[in-house]
C-alpha atoms as a PDB file:
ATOM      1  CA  UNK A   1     -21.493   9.063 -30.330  1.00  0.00           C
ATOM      2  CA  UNK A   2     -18.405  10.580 -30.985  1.00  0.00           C
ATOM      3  CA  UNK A   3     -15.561  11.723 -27.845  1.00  0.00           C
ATOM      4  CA  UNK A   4     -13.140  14.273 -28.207  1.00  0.00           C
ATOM      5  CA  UNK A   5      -9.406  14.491 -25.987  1.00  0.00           C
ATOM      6  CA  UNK A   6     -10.098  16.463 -22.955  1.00  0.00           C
ATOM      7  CA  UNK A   7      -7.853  19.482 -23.038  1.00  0.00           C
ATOM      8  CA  UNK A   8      -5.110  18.870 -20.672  1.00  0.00           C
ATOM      9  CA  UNK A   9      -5.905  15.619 -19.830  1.00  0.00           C
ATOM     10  CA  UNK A  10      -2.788  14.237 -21.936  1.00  0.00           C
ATOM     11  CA  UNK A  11       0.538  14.062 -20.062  1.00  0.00           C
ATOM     12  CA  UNK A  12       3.287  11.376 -18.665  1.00  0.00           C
ATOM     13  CA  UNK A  13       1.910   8.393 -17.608  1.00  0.00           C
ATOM     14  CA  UNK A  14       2.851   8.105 -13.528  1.00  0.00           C
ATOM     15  CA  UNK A  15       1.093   4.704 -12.629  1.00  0.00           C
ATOM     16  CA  UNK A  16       1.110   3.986  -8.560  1.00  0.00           C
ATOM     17  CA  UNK A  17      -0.142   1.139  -6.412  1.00  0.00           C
ATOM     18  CA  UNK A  18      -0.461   0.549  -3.246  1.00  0.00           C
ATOM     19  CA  UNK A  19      -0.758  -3.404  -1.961  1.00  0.00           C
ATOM     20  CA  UNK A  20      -1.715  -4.100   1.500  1.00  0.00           C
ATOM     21  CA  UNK A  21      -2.720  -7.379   3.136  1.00  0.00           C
ATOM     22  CA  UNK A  22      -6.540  -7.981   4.328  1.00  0.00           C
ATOM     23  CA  UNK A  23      -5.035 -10.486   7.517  1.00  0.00           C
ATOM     24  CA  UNK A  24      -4.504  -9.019  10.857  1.00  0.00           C
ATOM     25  CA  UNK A  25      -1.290 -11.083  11.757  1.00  0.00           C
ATOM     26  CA  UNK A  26      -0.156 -13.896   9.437  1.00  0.00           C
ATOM     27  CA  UNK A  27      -2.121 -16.738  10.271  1.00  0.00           C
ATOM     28  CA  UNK A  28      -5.500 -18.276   8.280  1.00  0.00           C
ATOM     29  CA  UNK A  29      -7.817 -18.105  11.323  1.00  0.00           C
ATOM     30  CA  UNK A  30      -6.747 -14.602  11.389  1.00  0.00           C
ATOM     31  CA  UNK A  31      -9.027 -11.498  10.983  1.00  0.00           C
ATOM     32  CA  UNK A  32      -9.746 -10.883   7.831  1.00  0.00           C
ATOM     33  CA  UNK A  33     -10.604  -7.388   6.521  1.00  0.00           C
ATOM     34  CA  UNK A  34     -12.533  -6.897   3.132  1.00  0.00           C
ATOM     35  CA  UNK A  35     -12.352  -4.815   0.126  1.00  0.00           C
ATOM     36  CA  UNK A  36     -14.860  -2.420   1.816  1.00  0.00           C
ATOM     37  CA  UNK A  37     -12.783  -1.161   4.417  1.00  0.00           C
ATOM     38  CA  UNK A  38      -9.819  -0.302   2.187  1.00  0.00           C
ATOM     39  CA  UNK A  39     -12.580   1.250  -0.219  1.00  0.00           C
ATOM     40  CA  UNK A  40     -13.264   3.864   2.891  1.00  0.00           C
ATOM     41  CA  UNK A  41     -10.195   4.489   4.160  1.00  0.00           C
ATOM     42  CA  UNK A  42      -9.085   5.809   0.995  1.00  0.00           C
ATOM     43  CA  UNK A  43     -12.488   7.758   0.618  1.00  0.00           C
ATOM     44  CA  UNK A  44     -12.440   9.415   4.047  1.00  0.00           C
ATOM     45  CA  UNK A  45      -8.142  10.353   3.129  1.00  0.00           C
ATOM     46  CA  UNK A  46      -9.162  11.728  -0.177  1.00  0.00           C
ATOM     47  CA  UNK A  47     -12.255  13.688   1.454  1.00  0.00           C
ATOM     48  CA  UNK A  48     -10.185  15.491   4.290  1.00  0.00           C
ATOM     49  CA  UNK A  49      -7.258  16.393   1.757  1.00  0.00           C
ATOM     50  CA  UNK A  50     -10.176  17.712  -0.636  1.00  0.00           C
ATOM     51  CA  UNK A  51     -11.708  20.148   1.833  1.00  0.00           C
ATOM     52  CA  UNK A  52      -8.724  21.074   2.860  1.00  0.00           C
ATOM     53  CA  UNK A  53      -7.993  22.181  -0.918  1.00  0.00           C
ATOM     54  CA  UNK A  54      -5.396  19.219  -0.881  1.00  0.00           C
ATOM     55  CA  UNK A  55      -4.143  17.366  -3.512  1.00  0.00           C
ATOM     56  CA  UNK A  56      -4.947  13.662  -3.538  1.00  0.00           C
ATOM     57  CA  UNK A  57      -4.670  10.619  -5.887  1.00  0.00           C
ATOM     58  CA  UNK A  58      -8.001   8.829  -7.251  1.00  0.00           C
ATOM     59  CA  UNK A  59      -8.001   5.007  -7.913  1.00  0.00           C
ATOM     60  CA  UNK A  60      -9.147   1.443  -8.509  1.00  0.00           C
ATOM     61  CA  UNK A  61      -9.224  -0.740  -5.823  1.00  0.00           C
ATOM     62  CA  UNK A  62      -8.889  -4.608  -6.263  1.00  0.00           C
ATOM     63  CA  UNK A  63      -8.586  -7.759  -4.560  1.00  0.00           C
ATOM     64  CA  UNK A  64      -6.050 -10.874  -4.898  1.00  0.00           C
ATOM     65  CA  UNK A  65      -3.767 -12.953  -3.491  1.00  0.00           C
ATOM     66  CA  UNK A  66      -0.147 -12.772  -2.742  1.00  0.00           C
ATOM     67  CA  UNK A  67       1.610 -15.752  -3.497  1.00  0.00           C
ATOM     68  CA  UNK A  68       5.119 -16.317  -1.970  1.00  0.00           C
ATOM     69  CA  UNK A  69       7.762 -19.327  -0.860  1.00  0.00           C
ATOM     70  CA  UNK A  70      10.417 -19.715   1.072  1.00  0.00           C
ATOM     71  CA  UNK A  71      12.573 -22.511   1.954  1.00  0.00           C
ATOM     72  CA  UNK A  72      10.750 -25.431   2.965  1.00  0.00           C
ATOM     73  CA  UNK A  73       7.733 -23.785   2.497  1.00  0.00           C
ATOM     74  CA  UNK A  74       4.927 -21.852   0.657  1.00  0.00           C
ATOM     75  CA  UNK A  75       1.690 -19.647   1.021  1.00  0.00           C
ATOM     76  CA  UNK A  76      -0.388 -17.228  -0.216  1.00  0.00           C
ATOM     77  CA  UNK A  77      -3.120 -14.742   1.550  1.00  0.00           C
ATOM     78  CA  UNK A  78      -5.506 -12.647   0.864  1.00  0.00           C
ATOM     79  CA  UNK A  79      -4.117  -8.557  -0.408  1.00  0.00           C
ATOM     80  CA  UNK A  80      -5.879  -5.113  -1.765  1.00  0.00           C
ATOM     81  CA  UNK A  81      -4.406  -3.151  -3.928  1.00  0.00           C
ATOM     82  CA  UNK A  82      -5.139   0.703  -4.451  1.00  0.00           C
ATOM     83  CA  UNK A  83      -3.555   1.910  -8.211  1.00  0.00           C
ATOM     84  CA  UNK A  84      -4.025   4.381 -10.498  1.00  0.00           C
ATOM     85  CA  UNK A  85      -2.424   7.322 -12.221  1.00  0.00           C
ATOM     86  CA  UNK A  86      -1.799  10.539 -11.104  1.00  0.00           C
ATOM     87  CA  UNK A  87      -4.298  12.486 -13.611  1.00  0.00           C
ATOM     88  CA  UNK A  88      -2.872  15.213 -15.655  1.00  0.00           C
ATOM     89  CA  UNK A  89      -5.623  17.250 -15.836  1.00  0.00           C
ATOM     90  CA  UNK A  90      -6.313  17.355 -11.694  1.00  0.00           C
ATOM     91  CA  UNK A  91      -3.004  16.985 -10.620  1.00  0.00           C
ATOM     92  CA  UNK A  92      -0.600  18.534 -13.325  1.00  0.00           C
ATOM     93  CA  UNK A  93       1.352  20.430 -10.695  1.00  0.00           C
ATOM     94  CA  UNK A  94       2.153  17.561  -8.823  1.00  0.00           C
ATOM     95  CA  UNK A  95       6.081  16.563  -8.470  1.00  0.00           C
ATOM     96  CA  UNK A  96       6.968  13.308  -8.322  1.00  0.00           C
ATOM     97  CA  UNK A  97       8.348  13.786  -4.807  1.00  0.00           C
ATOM     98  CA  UNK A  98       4.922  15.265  -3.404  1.00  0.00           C
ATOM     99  CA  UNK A  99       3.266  12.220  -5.376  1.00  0.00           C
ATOM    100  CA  UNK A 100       5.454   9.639  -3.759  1.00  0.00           C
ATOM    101  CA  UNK A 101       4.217  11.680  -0.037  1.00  0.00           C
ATOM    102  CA  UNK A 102       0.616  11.056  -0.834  1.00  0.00           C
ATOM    103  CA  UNK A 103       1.550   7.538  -1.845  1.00  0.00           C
ATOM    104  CA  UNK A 104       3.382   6.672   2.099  1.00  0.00           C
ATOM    105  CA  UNK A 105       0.625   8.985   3.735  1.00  0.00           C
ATOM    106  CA  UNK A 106      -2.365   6.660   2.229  1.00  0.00           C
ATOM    107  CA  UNK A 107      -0.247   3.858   2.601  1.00  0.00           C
ATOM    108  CA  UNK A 108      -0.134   4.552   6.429  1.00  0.00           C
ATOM    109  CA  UNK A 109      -3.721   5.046   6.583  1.00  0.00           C
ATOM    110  CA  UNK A 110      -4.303   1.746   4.856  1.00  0.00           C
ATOM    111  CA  UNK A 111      -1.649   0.137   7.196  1.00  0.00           C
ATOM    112  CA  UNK A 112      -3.035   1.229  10.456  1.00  0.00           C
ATOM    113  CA  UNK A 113      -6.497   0.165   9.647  1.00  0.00           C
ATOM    114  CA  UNK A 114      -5.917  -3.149   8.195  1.00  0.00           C
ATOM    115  CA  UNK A 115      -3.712  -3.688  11.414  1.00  0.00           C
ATOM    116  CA  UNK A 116      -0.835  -4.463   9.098  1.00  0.00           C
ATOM    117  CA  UNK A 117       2.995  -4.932  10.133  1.00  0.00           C
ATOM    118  CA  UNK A 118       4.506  -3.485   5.229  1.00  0.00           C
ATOM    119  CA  UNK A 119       2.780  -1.713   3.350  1.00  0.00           C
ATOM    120  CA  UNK A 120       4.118  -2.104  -0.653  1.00  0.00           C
ATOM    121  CA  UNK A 121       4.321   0.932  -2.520  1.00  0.00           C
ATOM    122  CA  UNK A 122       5.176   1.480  -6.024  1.00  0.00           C
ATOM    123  CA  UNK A 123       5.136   4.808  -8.450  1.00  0.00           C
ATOM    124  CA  UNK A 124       6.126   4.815 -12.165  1.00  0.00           C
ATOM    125  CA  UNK A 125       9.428   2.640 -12.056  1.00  0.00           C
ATOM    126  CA  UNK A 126      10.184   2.590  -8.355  1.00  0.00           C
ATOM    127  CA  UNK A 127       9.023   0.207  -5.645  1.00  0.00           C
ATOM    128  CA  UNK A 128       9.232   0.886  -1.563  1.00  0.00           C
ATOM    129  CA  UNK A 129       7.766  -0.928   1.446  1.00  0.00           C
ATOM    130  CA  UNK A 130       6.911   0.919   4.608  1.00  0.00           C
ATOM    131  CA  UNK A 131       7.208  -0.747   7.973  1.00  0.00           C
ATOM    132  CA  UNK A 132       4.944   0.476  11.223  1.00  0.00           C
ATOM    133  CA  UNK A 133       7.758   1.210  13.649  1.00  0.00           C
ATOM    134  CA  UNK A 134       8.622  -1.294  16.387  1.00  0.00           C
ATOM    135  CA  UNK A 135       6.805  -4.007  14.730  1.00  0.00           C
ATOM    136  CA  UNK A 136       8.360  -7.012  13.413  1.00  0.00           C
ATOM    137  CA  UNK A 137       7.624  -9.594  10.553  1.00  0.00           C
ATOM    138  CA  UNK A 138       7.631 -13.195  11.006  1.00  0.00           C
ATOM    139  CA  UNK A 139      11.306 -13.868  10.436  1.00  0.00           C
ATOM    140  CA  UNK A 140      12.324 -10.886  12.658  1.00  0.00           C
ATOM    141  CA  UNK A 141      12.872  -8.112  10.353  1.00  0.00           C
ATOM    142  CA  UNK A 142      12.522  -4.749  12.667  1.00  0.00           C
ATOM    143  CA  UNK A 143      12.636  -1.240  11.828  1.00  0.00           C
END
């Protein structure tokens, strides 16, 4: 079988990803949300910007572990990550900036159904994290 390029399917390279936690709260016994339910939140997001004749972003979604420290201790739980590339040939007219809306809109979604305090977002060479407001993390960071 032989493949050809797609015409206009070649263009920059703008990788994103989107990492939020599967816990509700930060503690083992807490809920834990699966794969699944990050798999439909970005499905229903991408299916209401479609018929609205919205842009969206397409991706993989995967599942692994955070690992992290701090003094005196360590830990790791249990994260999904959304990532992919804004396509060329669907989105060519896409800015950067509009990307990087998309990017904290899903990123809320994910957030408010996972129950999660940050959200970590990252597009081509930048990274951001996006806090729900009035929450606050385990060592009292507040927004």
């Amino acid at each position: 079988m032989k493949y050809n390029k797609v015409s206009g399917s070649h263009g920059t390279r703008r990788q994103f990803c989107i990492t939020v936690g599967l816990w509700k709260g930060y503690a083992a016994n807490a809920v834990t949300y699966d794969t699944d339910t990050v798999v439909q939140v970005a499905m229903d997001w991408m299916h209401r910007r479609a018929e609205a004749k919205q842009p969206f972003l397409t991706g993989t979604v995967t599942k692994g572990d955070v690992v992290y420290a701090w003094p005196g201790g360590s830990g790791n739980e249990p994260v999904a990550q959304f990532s992919g590339e804004v396509s060329p040939l669907y989105n060519s007219t896409l800015t950067n900036a509009e990307a990087k809306v998309l990017l904290d809109e899903l990123a809320a979604e994910l957030g408010t159904a996972l129950e999660q305090v940050r959200v970590y977002v990252a597009y081509c060479d930048e990274t951001w994290i996006i806090q729900a407001e009035g929450s606050f993390t385990p060592t009292d960071e507040t927004l």
